[in-house]
N, C-alpha and C. Protein backbone atom coordinates (compact mmCIF):
# COMPACT_ATOMS: atom_id res chain seq x y z
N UNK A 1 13.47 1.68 -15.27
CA UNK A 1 12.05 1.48 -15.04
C UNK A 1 11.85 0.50 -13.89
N UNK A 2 10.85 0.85 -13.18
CA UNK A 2 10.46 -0.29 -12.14
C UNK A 2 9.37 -0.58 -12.42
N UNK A 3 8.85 -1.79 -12.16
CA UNK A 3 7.74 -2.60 -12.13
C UNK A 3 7.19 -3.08 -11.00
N UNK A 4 5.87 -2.77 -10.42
CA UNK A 4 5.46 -3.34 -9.25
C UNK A 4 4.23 -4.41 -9.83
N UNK A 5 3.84 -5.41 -8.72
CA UNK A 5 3.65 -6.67 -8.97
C UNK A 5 2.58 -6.50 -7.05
N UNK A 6 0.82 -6.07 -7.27
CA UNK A 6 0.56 -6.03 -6.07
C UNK A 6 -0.22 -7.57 -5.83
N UNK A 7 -0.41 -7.75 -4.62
CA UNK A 7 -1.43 -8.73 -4.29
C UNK A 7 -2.05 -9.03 -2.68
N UNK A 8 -2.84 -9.76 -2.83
CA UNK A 8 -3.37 -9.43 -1.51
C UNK A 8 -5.05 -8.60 -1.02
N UNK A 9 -5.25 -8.29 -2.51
CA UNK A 9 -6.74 -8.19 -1.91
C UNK A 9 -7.26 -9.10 -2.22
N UNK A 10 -8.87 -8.07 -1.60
CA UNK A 10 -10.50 -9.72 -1.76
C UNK A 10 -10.95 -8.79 -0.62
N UNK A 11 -12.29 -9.56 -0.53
CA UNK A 11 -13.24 -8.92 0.15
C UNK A 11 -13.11 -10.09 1.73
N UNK A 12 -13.84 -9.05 2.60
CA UNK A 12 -13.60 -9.47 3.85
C UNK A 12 -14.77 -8.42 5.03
N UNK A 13 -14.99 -9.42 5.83
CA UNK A 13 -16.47 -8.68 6.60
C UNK A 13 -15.73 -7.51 7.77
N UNK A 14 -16.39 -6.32 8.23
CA UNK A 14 -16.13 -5.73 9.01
C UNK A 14 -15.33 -6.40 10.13
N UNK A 15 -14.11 -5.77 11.17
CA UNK A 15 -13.70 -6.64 11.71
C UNK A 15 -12.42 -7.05 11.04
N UNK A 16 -12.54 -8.07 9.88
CA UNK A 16 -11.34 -8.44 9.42
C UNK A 16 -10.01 -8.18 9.43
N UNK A 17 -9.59 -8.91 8.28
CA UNK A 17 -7.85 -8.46 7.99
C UNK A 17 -7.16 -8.82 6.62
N UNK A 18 -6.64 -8.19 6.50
CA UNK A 18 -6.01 -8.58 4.75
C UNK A 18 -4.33 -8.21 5.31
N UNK A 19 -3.75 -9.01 4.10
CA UNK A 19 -2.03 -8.02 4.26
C UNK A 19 -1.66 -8.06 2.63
N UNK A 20 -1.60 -7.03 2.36
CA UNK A 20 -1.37 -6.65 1.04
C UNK A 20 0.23 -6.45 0.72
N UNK A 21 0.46 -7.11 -0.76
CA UNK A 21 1.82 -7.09 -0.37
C UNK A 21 2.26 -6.37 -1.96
N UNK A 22 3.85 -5.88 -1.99
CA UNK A 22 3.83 -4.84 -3.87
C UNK A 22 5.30 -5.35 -3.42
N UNK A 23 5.45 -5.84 -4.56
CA UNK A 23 7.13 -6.49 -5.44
C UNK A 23 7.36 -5.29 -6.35
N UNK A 24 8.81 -5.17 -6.32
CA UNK A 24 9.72 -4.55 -7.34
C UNK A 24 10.46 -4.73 -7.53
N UNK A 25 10.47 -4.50 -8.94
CA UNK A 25 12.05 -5.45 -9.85
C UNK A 25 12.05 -4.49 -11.07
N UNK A 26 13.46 -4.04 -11.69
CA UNK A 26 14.02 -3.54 -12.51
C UNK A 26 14.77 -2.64 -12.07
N UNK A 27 14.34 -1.41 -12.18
CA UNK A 27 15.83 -0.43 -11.72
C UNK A 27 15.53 -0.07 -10.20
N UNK A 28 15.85 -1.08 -9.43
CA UNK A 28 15.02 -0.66 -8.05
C UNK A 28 16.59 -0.14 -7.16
N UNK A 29 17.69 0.43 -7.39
CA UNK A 29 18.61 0.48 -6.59
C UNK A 29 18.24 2.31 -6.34
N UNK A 30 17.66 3.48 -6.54
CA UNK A 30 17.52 4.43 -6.73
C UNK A 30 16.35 4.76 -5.81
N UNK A 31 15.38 3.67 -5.40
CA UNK A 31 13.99 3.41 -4.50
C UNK A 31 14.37 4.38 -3.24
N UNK A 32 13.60 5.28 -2.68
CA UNK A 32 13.32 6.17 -1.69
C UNK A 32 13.06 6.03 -0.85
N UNK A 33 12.22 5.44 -1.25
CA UNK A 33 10.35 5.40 -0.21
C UNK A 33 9.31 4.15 -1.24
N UNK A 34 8.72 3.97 -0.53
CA UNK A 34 7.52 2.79 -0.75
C UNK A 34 6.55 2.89 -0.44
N UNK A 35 5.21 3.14 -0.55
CA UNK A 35 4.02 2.99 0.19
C UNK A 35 2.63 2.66 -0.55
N UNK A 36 1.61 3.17 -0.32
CA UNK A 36 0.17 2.90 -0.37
C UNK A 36 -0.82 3.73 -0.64
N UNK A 37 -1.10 3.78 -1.96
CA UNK A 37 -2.93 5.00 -2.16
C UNK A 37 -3.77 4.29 -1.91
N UNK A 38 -4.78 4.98 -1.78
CA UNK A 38 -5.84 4.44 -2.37
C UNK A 38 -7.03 5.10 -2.96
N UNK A 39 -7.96 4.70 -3.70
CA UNK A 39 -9.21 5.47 -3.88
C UNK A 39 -10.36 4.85 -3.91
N UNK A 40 -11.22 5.54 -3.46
CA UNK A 40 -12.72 4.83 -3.25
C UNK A 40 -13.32 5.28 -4.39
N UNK A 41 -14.81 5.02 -4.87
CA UNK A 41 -15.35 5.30 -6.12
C UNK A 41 -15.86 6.59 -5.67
N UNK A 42 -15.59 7.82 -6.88
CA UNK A 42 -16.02 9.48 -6.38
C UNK A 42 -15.22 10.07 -5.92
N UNK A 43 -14.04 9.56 -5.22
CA UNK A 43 -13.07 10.02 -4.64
C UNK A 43 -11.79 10.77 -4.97
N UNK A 44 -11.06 11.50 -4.50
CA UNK A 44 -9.72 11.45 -4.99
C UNK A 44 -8.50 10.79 -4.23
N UNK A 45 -7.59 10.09 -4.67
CA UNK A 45 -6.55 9.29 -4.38
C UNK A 45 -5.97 10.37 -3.08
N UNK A 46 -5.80 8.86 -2.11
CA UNK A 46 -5.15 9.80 -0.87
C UNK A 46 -4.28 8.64 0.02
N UNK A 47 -3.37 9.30 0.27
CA UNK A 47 -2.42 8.49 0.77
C UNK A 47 -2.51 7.63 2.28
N UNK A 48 -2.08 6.50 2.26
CA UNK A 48 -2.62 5.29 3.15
C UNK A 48 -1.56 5.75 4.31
N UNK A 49 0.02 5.20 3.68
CA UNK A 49 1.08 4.88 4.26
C UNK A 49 2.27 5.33 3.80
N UNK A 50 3.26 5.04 4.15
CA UNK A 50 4.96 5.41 3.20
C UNK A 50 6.16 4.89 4.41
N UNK A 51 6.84 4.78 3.87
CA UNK A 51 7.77 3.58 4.73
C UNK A 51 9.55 4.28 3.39
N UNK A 52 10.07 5.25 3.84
CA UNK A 52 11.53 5.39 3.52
C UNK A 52 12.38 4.11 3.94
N UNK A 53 13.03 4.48 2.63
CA UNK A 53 14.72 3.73 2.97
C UNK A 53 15.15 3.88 3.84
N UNK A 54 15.15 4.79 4.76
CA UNK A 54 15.74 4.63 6.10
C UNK A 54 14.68 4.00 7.14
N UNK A 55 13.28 3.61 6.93
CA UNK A 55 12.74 3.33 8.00
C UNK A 55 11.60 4.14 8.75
N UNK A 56 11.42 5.53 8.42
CA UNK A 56 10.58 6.53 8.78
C UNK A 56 9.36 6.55 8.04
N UNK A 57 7.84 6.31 8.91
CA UNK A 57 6.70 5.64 8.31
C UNK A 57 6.11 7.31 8.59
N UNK A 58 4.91 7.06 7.66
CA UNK A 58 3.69 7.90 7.91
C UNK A 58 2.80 7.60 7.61
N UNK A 59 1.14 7.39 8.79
CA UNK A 59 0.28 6.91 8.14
C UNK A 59 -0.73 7.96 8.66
N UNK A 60 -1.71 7.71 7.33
CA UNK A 60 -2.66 8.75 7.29
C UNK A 60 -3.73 8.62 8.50
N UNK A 61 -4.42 9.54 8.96
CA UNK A 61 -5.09 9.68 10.65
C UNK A 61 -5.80 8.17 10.49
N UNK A 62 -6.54 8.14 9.49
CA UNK A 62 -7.90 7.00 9.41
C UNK A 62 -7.34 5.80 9.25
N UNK A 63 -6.16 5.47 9.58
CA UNK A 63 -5.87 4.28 9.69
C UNK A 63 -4.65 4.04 10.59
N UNK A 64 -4.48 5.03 11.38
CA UNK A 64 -3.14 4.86 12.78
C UNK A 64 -4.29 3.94 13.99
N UNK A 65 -3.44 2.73 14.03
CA UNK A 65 -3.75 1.99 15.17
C UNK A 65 -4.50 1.11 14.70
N UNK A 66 -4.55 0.55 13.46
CA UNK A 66 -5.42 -0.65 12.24
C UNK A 66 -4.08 -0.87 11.64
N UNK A 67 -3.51 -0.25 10.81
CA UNK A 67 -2.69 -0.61 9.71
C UNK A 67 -1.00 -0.66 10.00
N UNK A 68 -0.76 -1.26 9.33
CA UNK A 68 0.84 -1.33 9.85
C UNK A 68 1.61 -1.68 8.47
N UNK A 69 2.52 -0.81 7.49
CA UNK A 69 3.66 -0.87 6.75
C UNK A 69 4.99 -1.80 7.11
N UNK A 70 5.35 -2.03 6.37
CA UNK A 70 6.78 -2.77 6.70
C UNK A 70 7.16 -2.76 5.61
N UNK A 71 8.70 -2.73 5.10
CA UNK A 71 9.58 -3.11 4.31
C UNK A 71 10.52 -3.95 4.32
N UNK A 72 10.48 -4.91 3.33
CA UNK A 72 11.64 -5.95 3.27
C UNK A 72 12.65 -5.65 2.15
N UNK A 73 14.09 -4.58 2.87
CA UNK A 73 14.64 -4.17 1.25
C UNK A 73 15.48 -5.22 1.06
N UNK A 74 15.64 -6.28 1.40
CA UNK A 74 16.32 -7.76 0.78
C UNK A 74 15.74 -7.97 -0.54
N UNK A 75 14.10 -8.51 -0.27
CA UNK A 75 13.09 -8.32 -1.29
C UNK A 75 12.81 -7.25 -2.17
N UNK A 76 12.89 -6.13 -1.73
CA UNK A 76 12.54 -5.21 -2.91
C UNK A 76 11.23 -5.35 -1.81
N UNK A 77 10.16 -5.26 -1.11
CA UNK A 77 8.91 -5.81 -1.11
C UNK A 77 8.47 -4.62 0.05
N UNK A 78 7.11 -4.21 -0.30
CA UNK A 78 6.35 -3.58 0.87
C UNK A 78 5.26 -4.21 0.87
N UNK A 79 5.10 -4.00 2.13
CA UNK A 79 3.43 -5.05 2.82
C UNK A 79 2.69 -3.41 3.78
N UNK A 80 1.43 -4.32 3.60
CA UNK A 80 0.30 -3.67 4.37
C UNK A 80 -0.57 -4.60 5.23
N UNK A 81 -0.48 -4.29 6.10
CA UNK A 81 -1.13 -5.09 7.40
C UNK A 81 -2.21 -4.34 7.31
N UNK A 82 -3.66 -4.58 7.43
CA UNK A 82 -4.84 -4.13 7.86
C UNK A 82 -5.28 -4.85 8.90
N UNK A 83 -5.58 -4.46 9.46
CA UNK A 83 -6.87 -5.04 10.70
C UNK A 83 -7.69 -4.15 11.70
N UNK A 84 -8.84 -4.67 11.58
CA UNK A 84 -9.70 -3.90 12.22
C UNK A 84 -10.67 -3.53 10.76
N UNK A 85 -10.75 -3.85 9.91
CA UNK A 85 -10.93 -3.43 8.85
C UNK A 85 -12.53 -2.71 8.64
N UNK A 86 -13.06 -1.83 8.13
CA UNK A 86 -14.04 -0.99 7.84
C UNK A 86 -14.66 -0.97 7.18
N UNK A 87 -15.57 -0.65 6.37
CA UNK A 87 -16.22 -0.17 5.40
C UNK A 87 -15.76 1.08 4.95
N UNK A 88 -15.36 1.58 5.68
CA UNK A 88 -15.10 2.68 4.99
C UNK A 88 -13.42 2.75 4.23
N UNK A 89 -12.84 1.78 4.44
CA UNK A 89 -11.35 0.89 4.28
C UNK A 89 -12.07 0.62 2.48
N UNK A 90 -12.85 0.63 2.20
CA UNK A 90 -13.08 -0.27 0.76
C UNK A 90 -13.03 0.39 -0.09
N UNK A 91 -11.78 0.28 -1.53
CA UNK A 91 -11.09 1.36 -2.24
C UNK A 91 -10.22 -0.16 -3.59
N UNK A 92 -9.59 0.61 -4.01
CA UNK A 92 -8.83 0.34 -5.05
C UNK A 92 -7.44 0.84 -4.47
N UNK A 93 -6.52 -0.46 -3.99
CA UNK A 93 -5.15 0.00 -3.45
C UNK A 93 -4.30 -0.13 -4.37
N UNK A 94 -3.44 1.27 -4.14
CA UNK A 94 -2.33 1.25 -5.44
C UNK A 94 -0.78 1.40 -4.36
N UNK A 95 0.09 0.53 -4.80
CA UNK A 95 1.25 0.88 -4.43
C UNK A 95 2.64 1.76 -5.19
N UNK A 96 3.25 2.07 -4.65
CA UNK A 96 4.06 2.99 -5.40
C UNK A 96 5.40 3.32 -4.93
N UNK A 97 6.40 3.33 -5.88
CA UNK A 97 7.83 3.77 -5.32
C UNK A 97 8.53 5.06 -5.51
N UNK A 98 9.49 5.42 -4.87
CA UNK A 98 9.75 7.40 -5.36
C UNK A 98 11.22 6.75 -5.53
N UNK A 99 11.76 7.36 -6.59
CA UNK A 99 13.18 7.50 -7.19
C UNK A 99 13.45 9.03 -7.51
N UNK A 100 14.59 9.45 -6.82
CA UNK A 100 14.88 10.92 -7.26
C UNK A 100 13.96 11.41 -8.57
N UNK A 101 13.84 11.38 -9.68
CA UNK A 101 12.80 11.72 -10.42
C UNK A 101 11.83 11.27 -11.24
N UNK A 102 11.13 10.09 -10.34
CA UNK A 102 9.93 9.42 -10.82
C UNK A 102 9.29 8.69 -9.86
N UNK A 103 8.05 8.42 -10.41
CA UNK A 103 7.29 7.71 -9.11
C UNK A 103 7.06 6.72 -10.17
N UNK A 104 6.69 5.21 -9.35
CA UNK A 104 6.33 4.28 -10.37
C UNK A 104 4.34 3.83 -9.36
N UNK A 105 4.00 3.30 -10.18
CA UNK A 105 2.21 2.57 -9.55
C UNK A 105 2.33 1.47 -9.93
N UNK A 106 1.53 0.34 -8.82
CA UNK A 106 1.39 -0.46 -9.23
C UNK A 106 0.03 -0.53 -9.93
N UNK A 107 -0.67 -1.98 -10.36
CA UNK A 107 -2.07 -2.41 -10.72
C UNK A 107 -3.09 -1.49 -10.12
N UNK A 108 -2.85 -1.60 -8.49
CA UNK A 108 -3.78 -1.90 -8.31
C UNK A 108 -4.75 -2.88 -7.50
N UNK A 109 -5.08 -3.42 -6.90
CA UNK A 109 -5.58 -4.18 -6.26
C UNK A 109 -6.98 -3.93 -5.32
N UNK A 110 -8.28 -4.46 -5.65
CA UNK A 110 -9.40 -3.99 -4.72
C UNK A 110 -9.19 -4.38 -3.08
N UNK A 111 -10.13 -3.93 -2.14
CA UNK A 111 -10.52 -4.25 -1.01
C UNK A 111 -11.58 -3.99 -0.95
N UNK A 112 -12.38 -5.24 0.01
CA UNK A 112 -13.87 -4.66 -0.37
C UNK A 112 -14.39 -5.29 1.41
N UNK A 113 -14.98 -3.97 1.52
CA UNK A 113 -15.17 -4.56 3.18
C UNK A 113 -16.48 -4.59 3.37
N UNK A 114 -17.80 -5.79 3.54
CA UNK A 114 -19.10 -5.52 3.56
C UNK A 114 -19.23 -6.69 4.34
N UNK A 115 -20.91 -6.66 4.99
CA UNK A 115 -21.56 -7.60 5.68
C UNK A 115 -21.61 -9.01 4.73
């Protein structure tokens, strides 16, 4: 089992920046890939980011050239760089890991981007 551990939101005015960060600990030697949902209210969950064990990112159109992934596999740890941040950026971020046959979620964590 893995356990993620997110943090790093809060609200912040158009413009801004947050860096969101997701810990994992327990059976993390099997870890794939790492990345980022999210969902807004009404919405359905759609993918931010993803950052493989080897290093190969993908980020979704609405946030290439704002957001930036990184992995620290010393840590176990993936981060999310935002900037430039939106309104339309304001969601419920979930992080998540892929192991040959399971995905794990984290909490959870808001972002809330307003005047």
């Amino acid at each position: 089992q893995v356990q993620l551990v997110e943090s790093g939101g809060g609200s912040v005015q158009p413009g801004g920046s947050l860096r969101l960060s997701c810990a994992a600990s327990g059976n993390i030697f099997s870890i794939n890939a790492m990345g980022w949902y999210r969902q807004a209210p009404g919405k359905e969950r759609e993918l931010v980011a993803f950052i493989s064990s080897g290093g190969t990112i993908i980020y979704a159109d609405s946030v290439k050239g704002r957001f930036t992934i990184s992995r620290d596999n010393a840590k176990n740890t993936v981060y999310l760089q935002m900037n430039s941040l939106k309104s339309e950026d304001t969601a419920v971020y979930y992080c998540y890991t892929s192991r040959p046959t399971s995905t794990n979620w984290g909490q959870g964590t808001q972002v809330t981007v307003s005047p």
